[in-house]
N, C-alpha and C. Protein backbone atom coordinates (compact mmCIF):
# COMPACT_ATOMS: atom_id res chain seq x y z
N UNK A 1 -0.42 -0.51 9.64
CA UNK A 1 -0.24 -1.59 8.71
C UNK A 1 -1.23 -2.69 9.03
N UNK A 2 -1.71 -3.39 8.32
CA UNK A 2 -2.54 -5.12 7.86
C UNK A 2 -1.60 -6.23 8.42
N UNK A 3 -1.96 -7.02 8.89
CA UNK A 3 -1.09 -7.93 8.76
C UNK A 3 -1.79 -9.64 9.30
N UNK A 4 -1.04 -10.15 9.58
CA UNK A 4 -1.73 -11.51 9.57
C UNK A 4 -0.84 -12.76 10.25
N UNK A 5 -1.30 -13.59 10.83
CA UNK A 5 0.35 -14.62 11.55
C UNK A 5 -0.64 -16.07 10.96
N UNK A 6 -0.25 -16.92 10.35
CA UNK A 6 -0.30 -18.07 9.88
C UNK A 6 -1.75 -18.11 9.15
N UNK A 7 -2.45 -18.80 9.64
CA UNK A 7 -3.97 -18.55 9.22
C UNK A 7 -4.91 -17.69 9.77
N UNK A 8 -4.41 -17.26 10.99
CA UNK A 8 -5.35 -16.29 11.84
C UNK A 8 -5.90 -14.99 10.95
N UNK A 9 -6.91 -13.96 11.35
CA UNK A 9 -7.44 -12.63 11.55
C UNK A 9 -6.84 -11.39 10.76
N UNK A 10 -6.82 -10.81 9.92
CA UNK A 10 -5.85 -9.53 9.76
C UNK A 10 -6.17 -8.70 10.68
N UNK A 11 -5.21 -7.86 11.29
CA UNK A 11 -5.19 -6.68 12.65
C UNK A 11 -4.53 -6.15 11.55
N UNK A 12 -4.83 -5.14 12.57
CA UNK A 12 -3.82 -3.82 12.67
C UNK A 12 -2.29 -3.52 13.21
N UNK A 13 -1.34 -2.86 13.11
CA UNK A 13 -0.23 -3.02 14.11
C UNK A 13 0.64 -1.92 13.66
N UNK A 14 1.67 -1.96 14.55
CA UNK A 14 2.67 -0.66 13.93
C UNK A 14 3.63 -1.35 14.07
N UNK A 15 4.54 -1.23 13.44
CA UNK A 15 6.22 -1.30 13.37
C UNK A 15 7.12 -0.36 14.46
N UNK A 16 7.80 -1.70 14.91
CA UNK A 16 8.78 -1.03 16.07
C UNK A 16 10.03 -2.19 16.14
N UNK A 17 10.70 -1.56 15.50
CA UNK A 17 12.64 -2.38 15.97
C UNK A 17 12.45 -3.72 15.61
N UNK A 18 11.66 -4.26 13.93
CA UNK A 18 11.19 -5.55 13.09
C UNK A 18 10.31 -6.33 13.86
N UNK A 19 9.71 -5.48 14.91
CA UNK A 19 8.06 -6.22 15.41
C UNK A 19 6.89 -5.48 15.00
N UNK A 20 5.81 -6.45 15.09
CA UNK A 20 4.70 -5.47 14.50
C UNK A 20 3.92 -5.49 16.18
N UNK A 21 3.88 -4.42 16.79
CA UNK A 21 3.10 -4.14 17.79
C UNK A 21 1.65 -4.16 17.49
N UNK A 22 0.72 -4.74 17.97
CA UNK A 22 -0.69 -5.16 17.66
C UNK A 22 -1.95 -4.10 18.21
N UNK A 23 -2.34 -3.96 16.87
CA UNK A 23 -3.62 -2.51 17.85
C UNK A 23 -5.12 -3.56 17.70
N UNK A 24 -5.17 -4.18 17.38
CA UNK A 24 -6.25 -4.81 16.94
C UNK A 24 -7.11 -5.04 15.75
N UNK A 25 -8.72 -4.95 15.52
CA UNK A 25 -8.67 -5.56 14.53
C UNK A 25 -9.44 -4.29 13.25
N UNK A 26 -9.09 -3.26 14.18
CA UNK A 26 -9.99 -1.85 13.74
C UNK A 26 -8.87 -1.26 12.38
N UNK A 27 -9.28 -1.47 11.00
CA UNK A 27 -8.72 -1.37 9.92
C UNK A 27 -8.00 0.16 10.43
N UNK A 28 -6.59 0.46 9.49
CA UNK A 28 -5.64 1.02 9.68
C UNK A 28 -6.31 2.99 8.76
N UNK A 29 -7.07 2.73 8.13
CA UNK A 29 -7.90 3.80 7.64
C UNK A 29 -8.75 4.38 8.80
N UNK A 30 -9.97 3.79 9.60
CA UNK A 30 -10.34 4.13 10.92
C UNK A 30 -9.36 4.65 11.69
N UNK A 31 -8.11 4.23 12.17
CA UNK A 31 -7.40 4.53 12.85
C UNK A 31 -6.79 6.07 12.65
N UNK A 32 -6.33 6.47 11.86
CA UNK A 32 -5.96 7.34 10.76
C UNK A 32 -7.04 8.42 10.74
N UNK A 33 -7.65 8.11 10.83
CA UNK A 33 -9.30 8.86 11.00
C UNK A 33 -9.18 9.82 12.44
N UNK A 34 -9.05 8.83 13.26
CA UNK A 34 -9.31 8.77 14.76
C UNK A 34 -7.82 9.87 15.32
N UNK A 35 -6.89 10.38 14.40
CA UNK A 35 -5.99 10.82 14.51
C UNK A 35 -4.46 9.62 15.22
N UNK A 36 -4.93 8.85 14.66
CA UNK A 36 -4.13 7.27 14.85
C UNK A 36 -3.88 6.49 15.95
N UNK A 37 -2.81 6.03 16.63
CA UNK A 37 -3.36 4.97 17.53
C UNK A 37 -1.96 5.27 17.90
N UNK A 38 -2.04 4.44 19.52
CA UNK A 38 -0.37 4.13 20.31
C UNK A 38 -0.92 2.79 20.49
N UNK A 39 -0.09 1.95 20.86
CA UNK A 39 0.06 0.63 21.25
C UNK A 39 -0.39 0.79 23.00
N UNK A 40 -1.72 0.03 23.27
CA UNK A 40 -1.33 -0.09 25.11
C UNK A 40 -0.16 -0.59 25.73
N UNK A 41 0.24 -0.42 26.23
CA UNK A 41 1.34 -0.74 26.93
C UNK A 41 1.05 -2.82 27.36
N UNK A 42 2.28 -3.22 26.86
CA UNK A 42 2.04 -4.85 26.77
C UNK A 42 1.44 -5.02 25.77
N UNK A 43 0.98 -4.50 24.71
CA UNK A 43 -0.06 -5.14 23.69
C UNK A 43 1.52 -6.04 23.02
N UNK A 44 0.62 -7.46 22.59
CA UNK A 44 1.11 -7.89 21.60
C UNK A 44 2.39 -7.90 20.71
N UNK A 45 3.45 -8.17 20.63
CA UNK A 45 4.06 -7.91 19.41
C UNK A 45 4.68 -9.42 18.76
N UNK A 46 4.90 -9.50 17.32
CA UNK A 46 4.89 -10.24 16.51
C UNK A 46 5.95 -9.91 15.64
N UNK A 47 7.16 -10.94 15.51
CA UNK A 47 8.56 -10.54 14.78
C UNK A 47 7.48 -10.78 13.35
N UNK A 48 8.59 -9.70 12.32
CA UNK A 48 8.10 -9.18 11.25
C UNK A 48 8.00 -10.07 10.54
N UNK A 49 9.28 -11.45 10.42
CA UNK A 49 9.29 -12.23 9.70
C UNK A 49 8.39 -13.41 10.34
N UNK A 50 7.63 -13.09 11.01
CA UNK A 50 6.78 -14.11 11.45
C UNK A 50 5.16 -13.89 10.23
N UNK A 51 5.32 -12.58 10.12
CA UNK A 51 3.75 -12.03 9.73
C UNK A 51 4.12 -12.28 8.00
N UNK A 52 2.52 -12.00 7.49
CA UNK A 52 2.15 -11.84 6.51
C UNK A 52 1.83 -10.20 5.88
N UNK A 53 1.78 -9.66 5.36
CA UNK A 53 1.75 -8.19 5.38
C UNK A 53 0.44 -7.85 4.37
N UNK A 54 -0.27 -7.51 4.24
CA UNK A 54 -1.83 -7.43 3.53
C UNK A 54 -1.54 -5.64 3.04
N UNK A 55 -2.34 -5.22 2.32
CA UNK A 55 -2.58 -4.08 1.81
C UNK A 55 -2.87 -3.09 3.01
N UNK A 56 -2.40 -1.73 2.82
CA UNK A 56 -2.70 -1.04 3.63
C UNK A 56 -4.18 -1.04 4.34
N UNK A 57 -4.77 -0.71 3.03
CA UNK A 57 -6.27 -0.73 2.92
C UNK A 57 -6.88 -1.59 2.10
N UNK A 58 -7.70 -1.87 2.21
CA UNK A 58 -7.95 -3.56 1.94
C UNK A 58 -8.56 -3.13 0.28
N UNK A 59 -9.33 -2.60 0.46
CA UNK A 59 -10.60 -1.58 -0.76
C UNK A 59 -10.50 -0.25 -0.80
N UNK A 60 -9.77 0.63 -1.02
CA UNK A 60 -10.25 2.17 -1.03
C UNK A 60 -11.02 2.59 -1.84
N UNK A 61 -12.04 2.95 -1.29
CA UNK A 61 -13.27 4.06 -2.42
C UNK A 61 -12.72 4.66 -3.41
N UNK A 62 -11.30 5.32 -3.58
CA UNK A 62 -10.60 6.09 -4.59
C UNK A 62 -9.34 5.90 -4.17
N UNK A 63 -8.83 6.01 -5.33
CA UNK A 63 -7.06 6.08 -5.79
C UNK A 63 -7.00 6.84 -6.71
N UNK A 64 -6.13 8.13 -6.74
CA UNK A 64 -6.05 8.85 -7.94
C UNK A 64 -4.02 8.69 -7.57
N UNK A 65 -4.16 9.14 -8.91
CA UNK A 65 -2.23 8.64 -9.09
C UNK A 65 -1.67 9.74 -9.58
N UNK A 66 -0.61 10.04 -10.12
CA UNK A 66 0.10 11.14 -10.77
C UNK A 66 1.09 11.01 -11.55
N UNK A 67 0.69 11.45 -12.93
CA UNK A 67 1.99 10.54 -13.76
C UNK A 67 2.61 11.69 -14.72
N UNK A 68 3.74 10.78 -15.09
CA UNK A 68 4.62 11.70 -15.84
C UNK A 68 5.69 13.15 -14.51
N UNK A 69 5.21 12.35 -13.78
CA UNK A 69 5.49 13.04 -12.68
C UNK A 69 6.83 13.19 -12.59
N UNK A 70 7.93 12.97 -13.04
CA UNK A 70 9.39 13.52 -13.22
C UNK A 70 10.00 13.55 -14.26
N UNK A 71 11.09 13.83 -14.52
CA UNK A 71 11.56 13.99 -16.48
C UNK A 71 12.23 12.92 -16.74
N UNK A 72 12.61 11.53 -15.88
CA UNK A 72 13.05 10.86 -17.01
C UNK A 72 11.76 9.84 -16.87
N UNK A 73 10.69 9.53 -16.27
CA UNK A 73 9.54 9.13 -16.87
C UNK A 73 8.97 9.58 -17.94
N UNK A 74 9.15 10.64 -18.16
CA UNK A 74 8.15 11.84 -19.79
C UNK A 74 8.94 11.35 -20.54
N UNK A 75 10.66 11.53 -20.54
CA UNK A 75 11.37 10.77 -21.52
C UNK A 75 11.40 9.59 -22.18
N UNK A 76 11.04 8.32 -20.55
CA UNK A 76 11.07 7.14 -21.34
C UNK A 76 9.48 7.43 -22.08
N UNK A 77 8.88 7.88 -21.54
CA UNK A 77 7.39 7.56 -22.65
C UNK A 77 7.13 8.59 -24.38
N UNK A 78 8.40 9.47 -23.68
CA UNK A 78 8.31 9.93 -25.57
C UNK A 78 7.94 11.17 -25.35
N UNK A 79 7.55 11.81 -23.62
CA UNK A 79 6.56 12.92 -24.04
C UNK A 79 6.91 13.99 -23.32
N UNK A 80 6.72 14.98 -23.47
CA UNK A 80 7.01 16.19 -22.74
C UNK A 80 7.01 16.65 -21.08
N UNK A 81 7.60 16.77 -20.41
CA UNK A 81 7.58 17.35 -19.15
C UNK A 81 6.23 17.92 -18.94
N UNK A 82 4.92 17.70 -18.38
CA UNK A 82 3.98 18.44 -18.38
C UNK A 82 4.45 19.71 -17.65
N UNK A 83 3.63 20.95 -17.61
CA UNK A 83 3.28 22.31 -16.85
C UNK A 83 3.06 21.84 -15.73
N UNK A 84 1.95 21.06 -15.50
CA UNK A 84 0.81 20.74 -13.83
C UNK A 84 0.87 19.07 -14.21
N UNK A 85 0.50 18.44 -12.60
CA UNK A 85 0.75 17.18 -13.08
C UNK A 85 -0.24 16.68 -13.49
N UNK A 86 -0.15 15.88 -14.19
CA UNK A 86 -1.39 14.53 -14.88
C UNK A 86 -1.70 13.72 -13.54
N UNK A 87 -3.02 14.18 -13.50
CA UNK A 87 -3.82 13.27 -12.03
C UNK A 87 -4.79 12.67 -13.22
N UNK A 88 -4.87 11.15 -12.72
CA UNK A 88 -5.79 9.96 -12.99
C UNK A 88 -6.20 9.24 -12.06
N UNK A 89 -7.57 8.28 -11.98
CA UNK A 89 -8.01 7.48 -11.11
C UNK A 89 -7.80 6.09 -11.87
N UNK A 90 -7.20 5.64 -10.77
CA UNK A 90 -7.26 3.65 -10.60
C UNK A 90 -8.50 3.20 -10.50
N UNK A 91 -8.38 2.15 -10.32
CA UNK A 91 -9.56 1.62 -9.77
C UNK A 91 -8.94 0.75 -8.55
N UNK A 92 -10.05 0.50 -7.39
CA UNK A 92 -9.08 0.12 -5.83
C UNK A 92 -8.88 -1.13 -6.04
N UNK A 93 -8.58 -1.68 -7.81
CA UNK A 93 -8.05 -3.25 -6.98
C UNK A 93 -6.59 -3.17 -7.44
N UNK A 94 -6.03 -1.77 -7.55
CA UNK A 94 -4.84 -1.75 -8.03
C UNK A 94 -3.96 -1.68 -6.66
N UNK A 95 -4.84 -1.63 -5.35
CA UNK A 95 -3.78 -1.95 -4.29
C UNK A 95 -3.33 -3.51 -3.79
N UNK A 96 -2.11 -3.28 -3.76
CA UNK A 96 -2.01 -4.80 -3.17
C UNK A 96 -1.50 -5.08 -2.25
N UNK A 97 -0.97 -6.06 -1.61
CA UNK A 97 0.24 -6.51 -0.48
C UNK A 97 1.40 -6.37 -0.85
N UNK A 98 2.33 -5.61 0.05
CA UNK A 98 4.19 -6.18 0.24
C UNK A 98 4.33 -7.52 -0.35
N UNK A 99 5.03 -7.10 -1.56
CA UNK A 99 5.26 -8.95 -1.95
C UNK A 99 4.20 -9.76 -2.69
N UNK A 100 2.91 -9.03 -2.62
CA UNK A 100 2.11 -9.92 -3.30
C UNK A 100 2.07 -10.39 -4.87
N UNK A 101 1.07 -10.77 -5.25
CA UNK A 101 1.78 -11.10 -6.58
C UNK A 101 0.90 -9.96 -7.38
N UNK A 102 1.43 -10.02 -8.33
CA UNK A 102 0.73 -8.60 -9.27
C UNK A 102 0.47 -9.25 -10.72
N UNK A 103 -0.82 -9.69 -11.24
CA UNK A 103 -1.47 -10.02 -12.52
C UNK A 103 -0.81 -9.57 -13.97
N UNK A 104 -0.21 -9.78 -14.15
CA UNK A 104 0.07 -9.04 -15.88
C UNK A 104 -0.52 -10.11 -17.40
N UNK A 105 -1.10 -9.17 -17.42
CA UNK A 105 -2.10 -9.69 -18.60
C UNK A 105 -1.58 -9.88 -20.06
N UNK A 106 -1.54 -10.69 -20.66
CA UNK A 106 -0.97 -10.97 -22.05
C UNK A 106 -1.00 -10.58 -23.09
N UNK A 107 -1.98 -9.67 -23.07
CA UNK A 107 -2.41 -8.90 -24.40
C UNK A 107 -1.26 -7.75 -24.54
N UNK A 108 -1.40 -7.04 -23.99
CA UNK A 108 -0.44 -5.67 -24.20
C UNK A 108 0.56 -5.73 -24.62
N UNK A 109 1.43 -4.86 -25.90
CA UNK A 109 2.49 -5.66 -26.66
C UNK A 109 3.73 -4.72 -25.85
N UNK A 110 2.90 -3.93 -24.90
CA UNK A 110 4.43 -3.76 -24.01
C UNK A 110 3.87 -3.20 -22.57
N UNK A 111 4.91 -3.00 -21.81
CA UNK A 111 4.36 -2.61 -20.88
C UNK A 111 5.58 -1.94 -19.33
N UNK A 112 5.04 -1.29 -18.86
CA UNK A 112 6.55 -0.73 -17.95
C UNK A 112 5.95 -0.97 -16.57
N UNK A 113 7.07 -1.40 -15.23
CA UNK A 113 6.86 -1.47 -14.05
C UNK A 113 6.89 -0.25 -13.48
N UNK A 114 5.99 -0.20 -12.98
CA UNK A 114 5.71 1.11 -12.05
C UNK A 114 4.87 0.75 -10.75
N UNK A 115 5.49 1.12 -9.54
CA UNK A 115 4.93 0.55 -8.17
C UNK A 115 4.91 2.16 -7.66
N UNK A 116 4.10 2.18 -6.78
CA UNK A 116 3.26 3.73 -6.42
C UNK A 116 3.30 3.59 -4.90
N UNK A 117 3.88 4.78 -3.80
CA UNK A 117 3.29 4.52 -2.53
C UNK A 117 1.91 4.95 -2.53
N UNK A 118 1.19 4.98 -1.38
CA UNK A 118 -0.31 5.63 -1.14
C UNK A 118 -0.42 5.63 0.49
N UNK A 119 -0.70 6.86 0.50
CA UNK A 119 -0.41 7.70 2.14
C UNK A 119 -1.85 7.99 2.12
């Protein structure tokens, strides 16, 4: 996870028993890479409600999504259960923070909430 304590740095950190144990400042994608990280022993930790929580990944090169992906989503939209699923690409500023705020634009004469994990 991203995270952040008042005005300081975004790190890295893991979650343990509502602390964020601190790996430093090597983005959480590198890490992940690296086949992931343990905490050194004594590193850091920071109660949860102390932190700020930032996007997993700050920018990802790609996001592809999957929709219509169960039957009462096809339902509310009117449309059939696909065969295979409907894969589409985002664009990466559709990731955001825990809590952050999310833009909704005025034009569209409707529109449905849909929040997505990304592993």
């Amino acid at each position: 996870m991203r995270y952040s304590v008042g005005d300081g740095e975004v790190r890295s950190g893991v979650l343990r028993d509502r602390e964020i144990v601190d790996l430093g400042t090597t983005p959480p994608v590198e890490l992940l890479a690296d086949g992931g990280a343990e905490p050194p022993p004594g590193a850091p930790a920071t109660p949860l409600a102390d932190a700020t929580l930032h996007a997993p990944i700050a920018r990802p090169g790609k996001f592809f999504a999957i929709g219509l992906n169960y039957a009462d989503h096809a339902a509310e939209a009117g449309l059939p259960t696909p065969e295979v699923p409907v894969v589409f690409a985002k664009l990466g500023s559709c990731v955001n923070a825990p809590f952050g705020d999310v833009e909704r634009r005025a034009s569209p004469t409707s529109s449905t909430t849909r929040a997505s994990w990304a592993w």
